[in-house]
Protein backbone atom coordinates (compact mmCIF):
# COMPACT_ATOMS: atom_id res chain seq x y z
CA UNK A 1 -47.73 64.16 -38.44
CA UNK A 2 -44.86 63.53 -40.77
CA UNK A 3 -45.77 61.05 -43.26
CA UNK A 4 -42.69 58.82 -42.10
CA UNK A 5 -43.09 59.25 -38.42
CA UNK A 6 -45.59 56.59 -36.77
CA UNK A 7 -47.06 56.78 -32.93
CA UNK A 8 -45.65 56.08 -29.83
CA UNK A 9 -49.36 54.14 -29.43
CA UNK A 10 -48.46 51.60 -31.84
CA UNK A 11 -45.41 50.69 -30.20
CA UNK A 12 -46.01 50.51 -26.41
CA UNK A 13 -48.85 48.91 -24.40
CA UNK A 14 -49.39 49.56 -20.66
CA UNK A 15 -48.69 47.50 -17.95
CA UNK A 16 -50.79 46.93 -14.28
CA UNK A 17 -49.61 44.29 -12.36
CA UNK A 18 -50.04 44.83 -8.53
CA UNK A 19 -47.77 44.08 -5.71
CA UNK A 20 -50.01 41.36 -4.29
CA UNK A 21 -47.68 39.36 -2.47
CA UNK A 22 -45.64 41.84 -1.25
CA UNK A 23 -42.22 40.25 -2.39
CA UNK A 24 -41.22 42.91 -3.98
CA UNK A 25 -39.26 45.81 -1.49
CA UNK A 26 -37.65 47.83 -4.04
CA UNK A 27 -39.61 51.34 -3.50
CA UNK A 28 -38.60 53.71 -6.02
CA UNK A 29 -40.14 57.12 -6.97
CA UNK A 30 -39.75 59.15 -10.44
CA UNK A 31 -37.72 62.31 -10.71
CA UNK A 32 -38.44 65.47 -13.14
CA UNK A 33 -34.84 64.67 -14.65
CA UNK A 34 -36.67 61.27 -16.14
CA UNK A 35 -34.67 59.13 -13.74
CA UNK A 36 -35.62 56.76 -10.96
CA UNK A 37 -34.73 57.09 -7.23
CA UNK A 38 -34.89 56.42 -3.85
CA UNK A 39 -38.76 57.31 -2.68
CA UNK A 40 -38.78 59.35 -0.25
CA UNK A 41 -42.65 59.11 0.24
CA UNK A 42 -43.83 58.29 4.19
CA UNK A 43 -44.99 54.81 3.87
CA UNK A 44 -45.79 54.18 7.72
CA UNK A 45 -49.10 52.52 7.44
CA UNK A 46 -49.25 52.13 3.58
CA UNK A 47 -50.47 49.30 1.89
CA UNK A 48 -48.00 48.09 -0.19
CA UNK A 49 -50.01 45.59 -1.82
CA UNK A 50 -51.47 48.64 -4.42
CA UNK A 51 -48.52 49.21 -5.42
CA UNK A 52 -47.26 48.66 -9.10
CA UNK A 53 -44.67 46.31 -10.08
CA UNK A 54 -42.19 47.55 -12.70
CA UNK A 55 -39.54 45.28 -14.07
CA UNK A 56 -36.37 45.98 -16.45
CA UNK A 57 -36.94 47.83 -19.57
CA UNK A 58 -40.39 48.63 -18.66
CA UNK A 59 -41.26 52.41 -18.49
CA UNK A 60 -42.95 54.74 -15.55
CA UNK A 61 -43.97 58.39 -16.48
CA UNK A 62 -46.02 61.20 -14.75
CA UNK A 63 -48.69 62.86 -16.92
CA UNK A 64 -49.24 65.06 -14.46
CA UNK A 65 -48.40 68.85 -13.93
CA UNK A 66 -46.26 68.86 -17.57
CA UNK A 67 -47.09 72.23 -18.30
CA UNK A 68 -46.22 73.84 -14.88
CA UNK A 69 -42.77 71.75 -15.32
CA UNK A 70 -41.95 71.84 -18.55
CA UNK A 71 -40.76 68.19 -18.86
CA UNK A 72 -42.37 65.17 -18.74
CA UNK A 73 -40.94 62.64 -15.91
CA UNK A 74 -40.43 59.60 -17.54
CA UNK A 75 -37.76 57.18 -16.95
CA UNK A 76 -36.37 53.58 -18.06
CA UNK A 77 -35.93 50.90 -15.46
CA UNK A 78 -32.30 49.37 -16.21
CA UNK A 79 -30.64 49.47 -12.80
CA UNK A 80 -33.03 46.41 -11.24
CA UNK A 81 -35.07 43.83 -12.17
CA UNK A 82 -38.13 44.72 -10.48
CA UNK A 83 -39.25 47.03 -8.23
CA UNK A 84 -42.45 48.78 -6.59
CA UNK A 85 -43.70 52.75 -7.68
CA UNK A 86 -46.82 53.92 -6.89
CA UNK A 87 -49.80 53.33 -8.45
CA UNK A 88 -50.69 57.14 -9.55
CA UNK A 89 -47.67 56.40 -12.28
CA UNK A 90 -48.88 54.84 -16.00
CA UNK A 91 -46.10 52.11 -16.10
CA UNK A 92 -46.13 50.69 -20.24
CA UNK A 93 -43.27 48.62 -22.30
CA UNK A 94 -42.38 48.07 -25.78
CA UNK A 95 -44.38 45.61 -27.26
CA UNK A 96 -41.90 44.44 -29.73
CA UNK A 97 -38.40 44.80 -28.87
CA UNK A 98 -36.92 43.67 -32.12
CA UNK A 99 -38.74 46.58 -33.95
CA UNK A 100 -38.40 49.29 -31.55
CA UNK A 101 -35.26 49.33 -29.11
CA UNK A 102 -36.42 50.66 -25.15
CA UNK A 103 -32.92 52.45 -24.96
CA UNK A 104 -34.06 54.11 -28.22
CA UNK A 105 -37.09 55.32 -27.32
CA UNK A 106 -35.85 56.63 -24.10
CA UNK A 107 -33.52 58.58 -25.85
CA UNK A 108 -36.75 60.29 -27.97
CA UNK A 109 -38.14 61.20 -24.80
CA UNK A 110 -35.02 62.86 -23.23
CA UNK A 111 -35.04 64.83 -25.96
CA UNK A 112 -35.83 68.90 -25.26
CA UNK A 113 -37.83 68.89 -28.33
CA UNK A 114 -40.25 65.77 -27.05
CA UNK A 115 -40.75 67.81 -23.84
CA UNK A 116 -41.95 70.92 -25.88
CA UNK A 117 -44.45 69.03 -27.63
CA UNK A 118 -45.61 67.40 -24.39
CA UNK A 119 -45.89 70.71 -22.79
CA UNK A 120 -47.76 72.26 -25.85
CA UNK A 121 -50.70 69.34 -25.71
CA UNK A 122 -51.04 69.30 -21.50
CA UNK A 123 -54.70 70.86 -20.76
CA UNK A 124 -56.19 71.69 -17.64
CA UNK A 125 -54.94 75.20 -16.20
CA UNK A 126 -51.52 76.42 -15.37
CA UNK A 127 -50.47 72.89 -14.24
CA UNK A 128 -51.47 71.14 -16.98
CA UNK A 129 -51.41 67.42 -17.20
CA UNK A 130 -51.19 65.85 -20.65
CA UNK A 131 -53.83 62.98 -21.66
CA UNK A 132 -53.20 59.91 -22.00
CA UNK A 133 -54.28 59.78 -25.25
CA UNK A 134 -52.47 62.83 -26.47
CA UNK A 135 -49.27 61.05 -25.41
CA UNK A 136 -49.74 57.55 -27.48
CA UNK A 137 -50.86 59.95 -30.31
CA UNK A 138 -47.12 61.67 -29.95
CA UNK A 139 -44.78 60.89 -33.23
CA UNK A 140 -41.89 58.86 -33.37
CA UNK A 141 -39.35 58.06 -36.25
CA UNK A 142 -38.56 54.53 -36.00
CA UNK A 143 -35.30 52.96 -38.31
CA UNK A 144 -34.22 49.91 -38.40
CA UNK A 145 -33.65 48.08 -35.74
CA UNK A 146 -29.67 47.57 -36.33
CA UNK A 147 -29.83 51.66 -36.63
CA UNK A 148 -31.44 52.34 -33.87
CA UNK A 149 -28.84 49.86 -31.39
CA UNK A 150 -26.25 52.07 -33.82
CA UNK A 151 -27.36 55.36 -32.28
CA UNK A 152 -27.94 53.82 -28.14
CA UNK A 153 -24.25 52.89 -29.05
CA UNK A 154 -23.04 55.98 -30.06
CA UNK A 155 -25.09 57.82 -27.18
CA UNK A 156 -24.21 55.37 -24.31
CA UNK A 157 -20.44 55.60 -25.07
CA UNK A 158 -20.68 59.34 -24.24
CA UNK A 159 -23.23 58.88 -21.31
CA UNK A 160 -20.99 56.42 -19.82
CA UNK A 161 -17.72 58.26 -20.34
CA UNK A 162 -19.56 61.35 -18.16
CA UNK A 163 -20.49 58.73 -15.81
CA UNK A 164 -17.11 57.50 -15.15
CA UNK A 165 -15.33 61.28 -14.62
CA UNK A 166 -18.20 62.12 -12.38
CA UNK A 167 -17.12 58.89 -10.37
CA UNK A 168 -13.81 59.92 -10.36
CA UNK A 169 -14.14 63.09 -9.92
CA UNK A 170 -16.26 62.39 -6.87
CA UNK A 171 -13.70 59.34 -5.32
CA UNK A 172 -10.88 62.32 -5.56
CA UNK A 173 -12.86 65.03 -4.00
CA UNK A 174 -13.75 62.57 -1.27
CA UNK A 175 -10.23 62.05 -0.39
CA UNK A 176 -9.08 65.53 -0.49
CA UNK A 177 -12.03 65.94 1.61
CA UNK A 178 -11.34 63.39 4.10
CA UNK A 179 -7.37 64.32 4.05
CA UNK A 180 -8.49 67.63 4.75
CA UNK A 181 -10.46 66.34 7.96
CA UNK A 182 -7.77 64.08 9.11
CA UNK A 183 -5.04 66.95 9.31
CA UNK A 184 -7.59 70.04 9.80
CA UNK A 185 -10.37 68.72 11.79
CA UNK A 186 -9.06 65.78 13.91
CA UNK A 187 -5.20 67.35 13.71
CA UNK A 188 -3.79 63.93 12.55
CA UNK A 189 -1.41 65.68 9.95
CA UNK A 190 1.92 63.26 9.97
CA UNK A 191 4.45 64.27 12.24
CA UNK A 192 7.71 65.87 9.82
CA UNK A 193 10.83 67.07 10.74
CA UNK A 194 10.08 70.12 9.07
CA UNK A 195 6.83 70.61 10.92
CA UNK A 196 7.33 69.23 14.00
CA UNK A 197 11.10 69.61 14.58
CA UNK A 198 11.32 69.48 18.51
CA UNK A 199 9.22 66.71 18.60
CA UNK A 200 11.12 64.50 15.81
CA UNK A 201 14.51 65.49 17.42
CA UNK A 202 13.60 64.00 20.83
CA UNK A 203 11.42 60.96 19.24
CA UNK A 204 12.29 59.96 15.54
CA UNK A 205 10.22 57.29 15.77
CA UNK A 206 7.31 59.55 15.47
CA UNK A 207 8.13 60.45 11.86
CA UNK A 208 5.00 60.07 9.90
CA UNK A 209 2.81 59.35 12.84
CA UNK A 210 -0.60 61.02 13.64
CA UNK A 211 0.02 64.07 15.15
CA UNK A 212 -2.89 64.76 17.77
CA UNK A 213 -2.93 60.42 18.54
CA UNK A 214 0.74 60.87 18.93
CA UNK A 215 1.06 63.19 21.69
CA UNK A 216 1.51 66.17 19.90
CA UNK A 217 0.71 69.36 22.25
CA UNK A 218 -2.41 71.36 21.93
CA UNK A 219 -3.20 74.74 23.20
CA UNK A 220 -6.83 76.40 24.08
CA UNK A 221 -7.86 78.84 21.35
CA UNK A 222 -10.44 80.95 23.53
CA UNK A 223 -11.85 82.65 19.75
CA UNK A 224 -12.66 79.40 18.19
CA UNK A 225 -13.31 77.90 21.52
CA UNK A 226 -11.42 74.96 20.41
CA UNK A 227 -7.92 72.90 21.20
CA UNK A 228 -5.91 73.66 17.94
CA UNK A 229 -2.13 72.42 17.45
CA UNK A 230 0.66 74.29 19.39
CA UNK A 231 1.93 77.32 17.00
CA UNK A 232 -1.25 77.35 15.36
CA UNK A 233 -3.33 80.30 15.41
CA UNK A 234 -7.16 82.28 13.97
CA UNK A 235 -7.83 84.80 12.17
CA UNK A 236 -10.59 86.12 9.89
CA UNK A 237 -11.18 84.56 6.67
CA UNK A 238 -11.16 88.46 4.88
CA UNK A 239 -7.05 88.03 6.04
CA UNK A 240 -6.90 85.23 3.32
CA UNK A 241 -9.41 86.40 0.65
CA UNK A 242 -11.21 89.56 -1.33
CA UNK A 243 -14.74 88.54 -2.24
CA UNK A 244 -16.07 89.96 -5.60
CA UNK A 245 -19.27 90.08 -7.33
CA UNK A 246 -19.53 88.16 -10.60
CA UNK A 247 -21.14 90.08 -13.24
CA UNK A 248 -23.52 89.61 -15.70
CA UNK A 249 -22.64 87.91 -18.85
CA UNK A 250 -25.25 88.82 -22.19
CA UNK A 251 -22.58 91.00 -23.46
CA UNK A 252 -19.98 88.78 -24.21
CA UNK A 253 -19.61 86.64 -27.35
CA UNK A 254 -19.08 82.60 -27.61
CA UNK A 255 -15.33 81.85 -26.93
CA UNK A 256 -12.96 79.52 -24.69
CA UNK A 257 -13.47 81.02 -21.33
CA UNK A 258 -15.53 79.21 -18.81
CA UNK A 259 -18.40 81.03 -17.92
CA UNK A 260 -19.74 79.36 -13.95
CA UNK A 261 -22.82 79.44 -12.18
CA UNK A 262 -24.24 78.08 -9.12
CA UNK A 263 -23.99 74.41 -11.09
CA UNK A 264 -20.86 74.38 -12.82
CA UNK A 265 -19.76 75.46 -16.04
CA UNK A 266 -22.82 77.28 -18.42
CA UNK A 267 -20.57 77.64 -21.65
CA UNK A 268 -17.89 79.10 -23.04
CA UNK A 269 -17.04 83.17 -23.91
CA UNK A 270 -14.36 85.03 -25.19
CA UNK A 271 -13.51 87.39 -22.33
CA UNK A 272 -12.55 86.14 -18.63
CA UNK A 273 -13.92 88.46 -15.03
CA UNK A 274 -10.72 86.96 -13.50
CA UNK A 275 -7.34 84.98 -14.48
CA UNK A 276 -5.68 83.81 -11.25
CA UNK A 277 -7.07 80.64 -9.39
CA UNK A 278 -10.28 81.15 -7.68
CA UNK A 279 -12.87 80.06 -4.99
CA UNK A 280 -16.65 80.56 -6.03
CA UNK A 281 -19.44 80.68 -3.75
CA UNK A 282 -22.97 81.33 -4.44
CA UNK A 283 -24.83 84.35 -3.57
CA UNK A 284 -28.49 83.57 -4.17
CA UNK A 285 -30.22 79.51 -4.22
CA UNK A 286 -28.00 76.71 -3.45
CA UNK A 287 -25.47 78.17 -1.40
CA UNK A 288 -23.61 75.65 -0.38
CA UNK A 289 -22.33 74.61 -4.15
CA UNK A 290 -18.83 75.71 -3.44
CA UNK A 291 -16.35 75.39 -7.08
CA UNK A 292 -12.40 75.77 -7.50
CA UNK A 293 -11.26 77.16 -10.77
CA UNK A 294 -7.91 77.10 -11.64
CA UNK A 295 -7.71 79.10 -14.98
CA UNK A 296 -9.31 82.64 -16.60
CA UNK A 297 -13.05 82.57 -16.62
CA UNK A 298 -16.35 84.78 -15.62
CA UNK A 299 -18.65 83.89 -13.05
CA UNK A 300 -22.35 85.07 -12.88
CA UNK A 301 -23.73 88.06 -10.85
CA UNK A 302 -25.41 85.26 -8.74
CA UNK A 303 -21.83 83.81 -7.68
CA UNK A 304 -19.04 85.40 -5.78
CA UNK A 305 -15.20 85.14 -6.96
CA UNK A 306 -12.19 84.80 -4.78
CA UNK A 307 -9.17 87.03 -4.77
CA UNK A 308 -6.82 84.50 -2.60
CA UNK A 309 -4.41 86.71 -1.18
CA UNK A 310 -1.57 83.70 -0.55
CA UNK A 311 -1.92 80.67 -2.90
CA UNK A 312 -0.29 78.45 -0.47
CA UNK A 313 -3.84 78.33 1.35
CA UNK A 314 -5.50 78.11 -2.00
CA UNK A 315 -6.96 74.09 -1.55
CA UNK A 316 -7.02 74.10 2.27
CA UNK A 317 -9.55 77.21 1.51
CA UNK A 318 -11.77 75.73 -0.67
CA UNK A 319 -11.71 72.56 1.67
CA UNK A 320 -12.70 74.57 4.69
CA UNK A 321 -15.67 76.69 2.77
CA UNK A 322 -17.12 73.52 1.75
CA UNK A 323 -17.68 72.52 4.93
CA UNK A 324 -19.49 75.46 6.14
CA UNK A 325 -23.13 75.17 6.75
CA UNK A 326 -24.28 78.55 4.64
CA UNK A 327 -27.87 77.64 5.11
CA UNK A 328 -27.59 78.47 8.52
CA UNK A 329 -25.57 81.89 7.64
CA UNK A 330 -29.22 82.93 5.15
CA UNK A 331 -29.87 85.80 5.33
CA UNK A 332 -32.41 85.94 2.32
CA UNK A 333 -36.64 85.10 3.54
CA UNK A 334 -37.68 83.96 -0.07
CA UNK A 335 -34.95 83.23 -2.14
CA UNK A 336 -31.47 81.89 0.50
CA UNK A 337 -28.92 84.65 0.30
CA UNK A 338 -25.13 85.23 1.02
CA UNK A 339 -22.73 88.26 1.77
CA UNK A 340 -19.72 89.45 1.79
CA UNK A 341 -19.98 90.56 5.50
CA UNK A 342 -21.04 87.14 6.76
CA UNK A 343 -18.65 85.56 4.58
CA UNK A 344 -15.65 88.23 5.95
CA UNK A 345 -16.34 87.68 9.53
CA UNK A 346 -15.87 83.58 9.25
CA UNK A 347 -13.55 82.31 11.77
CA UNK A 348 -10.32 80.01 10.08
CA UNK A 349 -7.67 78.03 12.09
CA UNK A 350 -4.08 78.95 10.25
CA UNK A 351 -1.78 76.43 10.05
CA UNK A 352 1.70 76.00 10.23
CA UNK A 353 3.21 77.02 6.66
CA UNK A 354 4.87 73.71 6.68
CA UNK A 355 1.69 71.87 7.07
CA UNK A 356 -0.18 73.55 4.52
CA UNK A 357 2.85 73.22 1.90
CA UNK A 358 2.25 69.73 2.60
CA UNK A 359 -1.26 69.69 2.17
CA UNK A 360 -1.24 71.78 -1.17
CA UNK A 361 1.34 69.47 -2.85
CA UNK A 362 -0.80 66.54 -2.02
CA UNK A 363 -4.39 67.89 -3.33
CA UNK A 364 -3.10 70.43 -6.20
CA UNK A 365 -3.24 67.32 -8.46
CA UNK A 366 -6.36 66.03 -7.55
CA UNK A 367 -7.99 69.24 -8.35
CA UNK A 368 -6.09 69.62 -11.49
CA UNK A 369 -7.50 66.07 -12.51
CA UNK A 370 -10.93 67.19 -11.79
CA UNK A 371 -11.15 70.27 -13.52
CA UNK A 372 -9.84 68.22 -16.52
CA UNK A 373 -12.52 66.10 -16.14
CA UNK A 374 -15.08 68.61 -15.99
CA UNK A 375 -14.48 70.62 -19.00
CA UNK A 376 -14.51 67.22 -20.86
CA UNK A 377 -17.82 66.43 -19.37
CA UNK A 378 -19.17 69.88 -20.74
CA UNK A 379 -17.87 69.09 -24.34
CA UNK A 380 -19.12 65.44 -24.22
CA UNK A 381 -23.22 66.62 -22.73
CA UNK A 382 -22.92 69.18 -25.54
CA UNK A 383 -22.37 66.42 -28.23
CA UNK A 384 -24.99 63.71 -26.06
CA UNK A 385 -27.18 67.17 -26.78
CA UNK A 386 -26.43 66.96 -30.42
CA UNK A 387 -27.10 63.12 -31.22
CA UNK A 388 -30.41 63.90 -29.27
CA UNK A 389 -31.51 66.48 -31.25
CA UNK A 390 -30.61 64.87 -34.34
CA UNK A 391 -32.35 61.83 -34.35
CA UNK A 392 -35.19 62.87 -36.48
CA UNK A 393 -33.29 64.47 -39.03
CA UNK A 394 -31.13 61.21 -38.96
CA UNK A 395 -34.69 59.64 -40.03
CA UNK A 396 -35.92 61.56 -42.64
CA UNK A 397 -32.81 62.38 -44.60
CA UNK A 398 -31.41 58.17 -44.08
CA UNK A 399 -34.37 55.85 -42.96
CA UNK A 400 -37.55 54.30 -44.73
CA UNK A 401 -40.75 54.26 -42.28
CA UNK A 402 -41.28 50.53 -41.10
């Protein structure tokens, strides 16, 4: 150990205090990305009574399986005051809080680098589960207290920044989503005189009203099996859209193209697969991740690109693909799979052009604000990254040992 690191054992003690009573509700479980949430575990018939009591700014990790998952689940309760997690978790706290800051230490133990070293001292097989011991005997560089709330302050102002895009990026996504199902789904698109001319004419008052709730007329479509809008008619989603292959991407060299997987953005190269505005889909996992990208980038051989062959159905696309159910399209056994055929032969209501105009003007900012969003969130977890990783050089180069 580095002579001016000291261990996480003389800083935390453990904690076992039973749900007795039963007043406490609050059932949370622990998740691999060292956060809590919602248990999902069947509790019919449990006695809750076992259970362990965790209250704010008290800790609950898994030593179990570190090796097999490469991280350690540990996570800080901040969101509640107290609530129940089962009894198979070690839940501990800081024993002084004016020498070492909880936030701080979490922060140490999101850190890639503490996960390593957890992984490297788990015994016991493939699995692996790391001793109890082992883990109060891990190192930890601990500054001042008024340095440590400097760097929590630092960190939380970029942690809460992502936080607040991904809210808003989520709030605007909802309501293109639900704008999409109001016109689209329940055909509740307001009545215009552009769109719905005859029936305007003979009833202005129905300008801006519901279209379907209004009266508008509907026809059978016998290929969707469906009552769409008079006018409107199906064809096959290949009519609106090429899909390519993405391609692999260990050639190219760090630059300012987007480079998108399955999850989102994966960094930035210096060449772009495509430079009009595309609709990705997964080939191969989590199929139903479905991403708009307005601007050049490459997407990975694991992810299809779009060729949209009319922009103007550009955002009423990518609403309609999200809503497909790809799981039940699979036709992988191991690993769930997509292809172009299935993808080809998808049934699509088309709209009026009127409509859709509509539509496009309405959501084309929405999506604009989100991408914005996004590539700022990329930039700000690479520098949350950074301050990470830098803590213990922060320590050694700036900080006496207490």
């Amino acid at each position: 150990m580095k002579s001016n690191y000291r261990k996480i054992g003389d800083f935390i003690q453990l904690v076992d205090i039973r749900n007795k009573d039963l007043k406490v509700t609050k059932l949370l479980g622990l998740s691999i990305s060292k956060q809590f949430i919602p248990s999902v575990a069947n509790i019919i018939g449990t006695n809750m009574a076992n259970y362990k009591i965790i209250k704010k700014n008290q800790f609950a990790c898994s030593t179990m399986q570190v090796r097999r998952d490469k991280k350690m689940p540990i996570a800080l309760l901040q969101d509640f005051d107290e609530a129940i997690i089962s009894q198979a978790y070690p839940v501990f706290e800081v024993v002084d809080e004016t020498i070492l800051n909880p936030e701080y230490l979490m922060m140490w133990f999101s850190r890639s680098e503490f996960d390593r070293h957890a992984c490297f001292l788990a015994v016991g097989g493939v699995r692996g589960s790391l001793e109890w011991e082992d883990f109060l005997d891990m190192p930890i560089p601990v500054p001042s207290i008024e340095k440590q709330l400097e760097i929590v302050k630092e960190y939380n102002t970029i942690v809460n920044r992502i936080t607040l895009n991904e809210s808003l990026n989520q709030k605007l996504e909802d309501t293109a989503q639900a704008l999409y199902k109001h016109w689209f789904v329940d055909f509740n698109f307001p009545i215009t005189k552009e769109s719905c001319p005859e029936l305007v004419s003979g009833s202005p008052e129905l300008e801006g009203e519901p279209y379907k709730s209004s009266g508008g007329q509907m026809e059978y479509n016998a290929k969707l099996d469906v009552e769409i809008p008079e006018g409107w008619e199906d064809t096959k989603l290949s009519e609106l859209l090429e899909v390519k292959y993405g391609k692999d991407y260990k050639h190219l060299e760090v630059g300012d193209i987007p480079l998108y997987g399955s999850g989102g953005i994966m960094g930035y190269f210096n060449k772009a697969l495509y430079e009009q505005p595309s609709i990705l889909i997964p080939r191969k996992g989590s199929l139903d991740n479905i991403l708009f990208v307005d601007e050049p980038f490459w997407s990975v051989d694991t992810m299809f690109y779009t060729i949209i062959k009319d922009e103007s159905y550009l955002n009423y696309l990518f609403q309609f693909l999200k809503k497909i159910d790809y799981y039940s399209l699979n036709v992988g056994s191991a690993v769930p799979s997509m292809t172009t055929k299935v993808l080809n032969d998808i049934s699509i209501i088309l709209p009026l052009p009127t409509i859709l105009e509509h539509y496009e003007n309405l959501t084309s900012k929405m999506f604009r604000i989100v991408k914005q969003n996004d590539r700022q969130d990329f930039i700000l977890v690479e520098l949350a990254s950074t301050i990470l990783s830098k803590m213990s050089k922060v320590e050694i180069e700036h900080e006496n040992i207490i």
